[in-house]
Protein backbone atom coordinates (compact mmCIF):
# COMPACT_ATOMS: atom_id res chain seq x y z
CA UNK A 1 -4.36 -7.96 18.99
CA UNK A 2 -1.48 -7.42 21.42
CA UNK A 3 -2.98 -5.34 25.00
CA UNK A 4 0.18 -3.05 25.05
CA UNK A 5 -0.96 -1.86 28.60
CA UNK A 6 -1.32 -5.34 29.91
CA UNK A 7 2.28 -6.26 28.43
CA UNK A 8 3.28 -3.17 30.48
CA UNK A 9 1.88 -4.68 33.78
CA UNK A 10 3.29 -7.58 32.89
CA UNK A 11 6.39 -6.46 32.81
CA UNK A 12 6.42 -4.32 35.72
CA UNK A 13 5.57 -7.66 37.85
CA UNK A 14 8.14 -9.84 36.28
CA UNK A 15 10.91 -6.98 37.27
CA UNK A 16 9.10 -7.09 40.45
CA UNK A 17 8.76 -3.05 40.23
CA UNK A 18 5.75 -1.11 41.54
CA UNK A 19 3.18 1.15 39.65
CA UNK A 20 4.73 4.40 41.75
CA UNK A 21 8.56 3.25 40.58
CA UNK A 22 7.22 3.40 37.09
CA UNK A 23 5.41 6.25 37.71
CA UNK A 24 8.55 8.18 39.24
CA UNK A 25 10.55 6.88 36.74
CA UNK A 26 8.28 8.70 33.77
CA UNK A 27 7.48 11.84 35.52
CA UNK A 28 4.11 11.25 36.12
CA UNK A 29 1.48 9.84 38.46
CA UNK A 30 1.02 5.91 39.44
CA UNK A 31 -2.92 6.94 37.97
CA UNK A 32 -1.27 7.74 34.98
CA UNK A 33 0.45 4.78 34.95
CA UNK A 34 -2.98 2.63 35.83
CA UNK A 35 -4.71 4.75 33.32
CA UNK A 36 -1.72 3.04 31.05
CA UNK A 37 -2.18 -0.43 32.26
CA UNK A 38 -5.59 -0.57 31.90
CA UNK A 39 -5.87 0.34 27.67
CA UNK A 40 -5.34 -1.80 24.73
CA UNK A 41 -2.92 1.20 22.76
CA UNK A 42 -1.31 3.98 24.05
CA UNK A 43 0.64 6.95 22.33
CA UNK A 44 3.90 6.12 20.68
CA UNK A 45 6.16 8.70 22.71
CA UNK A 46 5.24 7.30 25.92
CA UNK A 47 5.79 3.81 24.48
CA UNK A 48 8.82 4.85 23.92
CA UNK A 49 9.68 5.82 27.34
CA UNK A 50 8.34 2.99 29.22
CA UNK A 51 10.24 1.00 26.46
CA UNK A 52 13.34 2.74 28.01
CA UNK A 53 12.86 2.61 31.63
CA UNK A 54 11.61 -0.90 31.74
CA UNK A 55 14.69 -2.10 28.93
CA UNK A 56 12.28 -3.53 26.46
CA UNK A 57 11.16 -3.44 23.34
CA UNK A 58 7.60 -2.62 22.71
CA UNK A 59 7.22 -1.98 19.25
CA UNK A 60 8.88 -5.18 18.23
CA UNK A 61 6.04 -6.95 19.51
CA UNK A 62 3.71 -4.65 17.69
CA UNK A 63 5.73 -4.68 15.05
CA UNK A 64 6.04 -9.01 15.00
CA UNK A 65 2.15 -9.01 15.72
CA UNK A 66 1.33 -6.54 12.49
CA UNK A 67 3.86 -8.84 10.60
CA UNK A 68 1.66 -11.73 11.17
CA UNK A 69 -1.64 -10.13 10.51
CA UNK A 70 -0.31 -9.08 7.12
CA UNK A 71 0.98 -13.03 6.36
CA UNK A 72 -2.42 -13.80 7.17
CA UNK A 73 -4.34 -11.78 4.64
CA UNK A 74 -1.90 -12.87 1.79
């Protein structure tokens, strides 16, 4: 299973941005953010807005990942 919030830090490092850019860039507070980073799901809304800031798509990976879990069990 896909660890959205490690994607996330992933991310953030290849773009070479910092937990408190993120954070600024959301509204919210870099613990937030490491509150983020550090669980396997998060809610869908604020998916959706990191999707936006950092310019990629998070539920296609979900989505991809779900797609091959279903394969599987046919």
């Amino acid at each position: 299973m896909i660890n959205i919030g490690q994607n996330i830090k992933e991310e953030l490092a290849r773009q070479e941005r910092t937990v408190s850019w993120l954070a600024k860039k959301l509204g919210c507070t870099r613990a937030v953010v490491y509150r983020i980073m550090g669980k396997n799901s998060i809610d869908t809304a604020m998916l959706s807005r990191i999707s936006i800031v950092l310019e990629r798509n998070f539920f296609i990976e979900l989505s991809d990942e779900m797609g091959m879990r279903l394969n599987k069990r046919a």
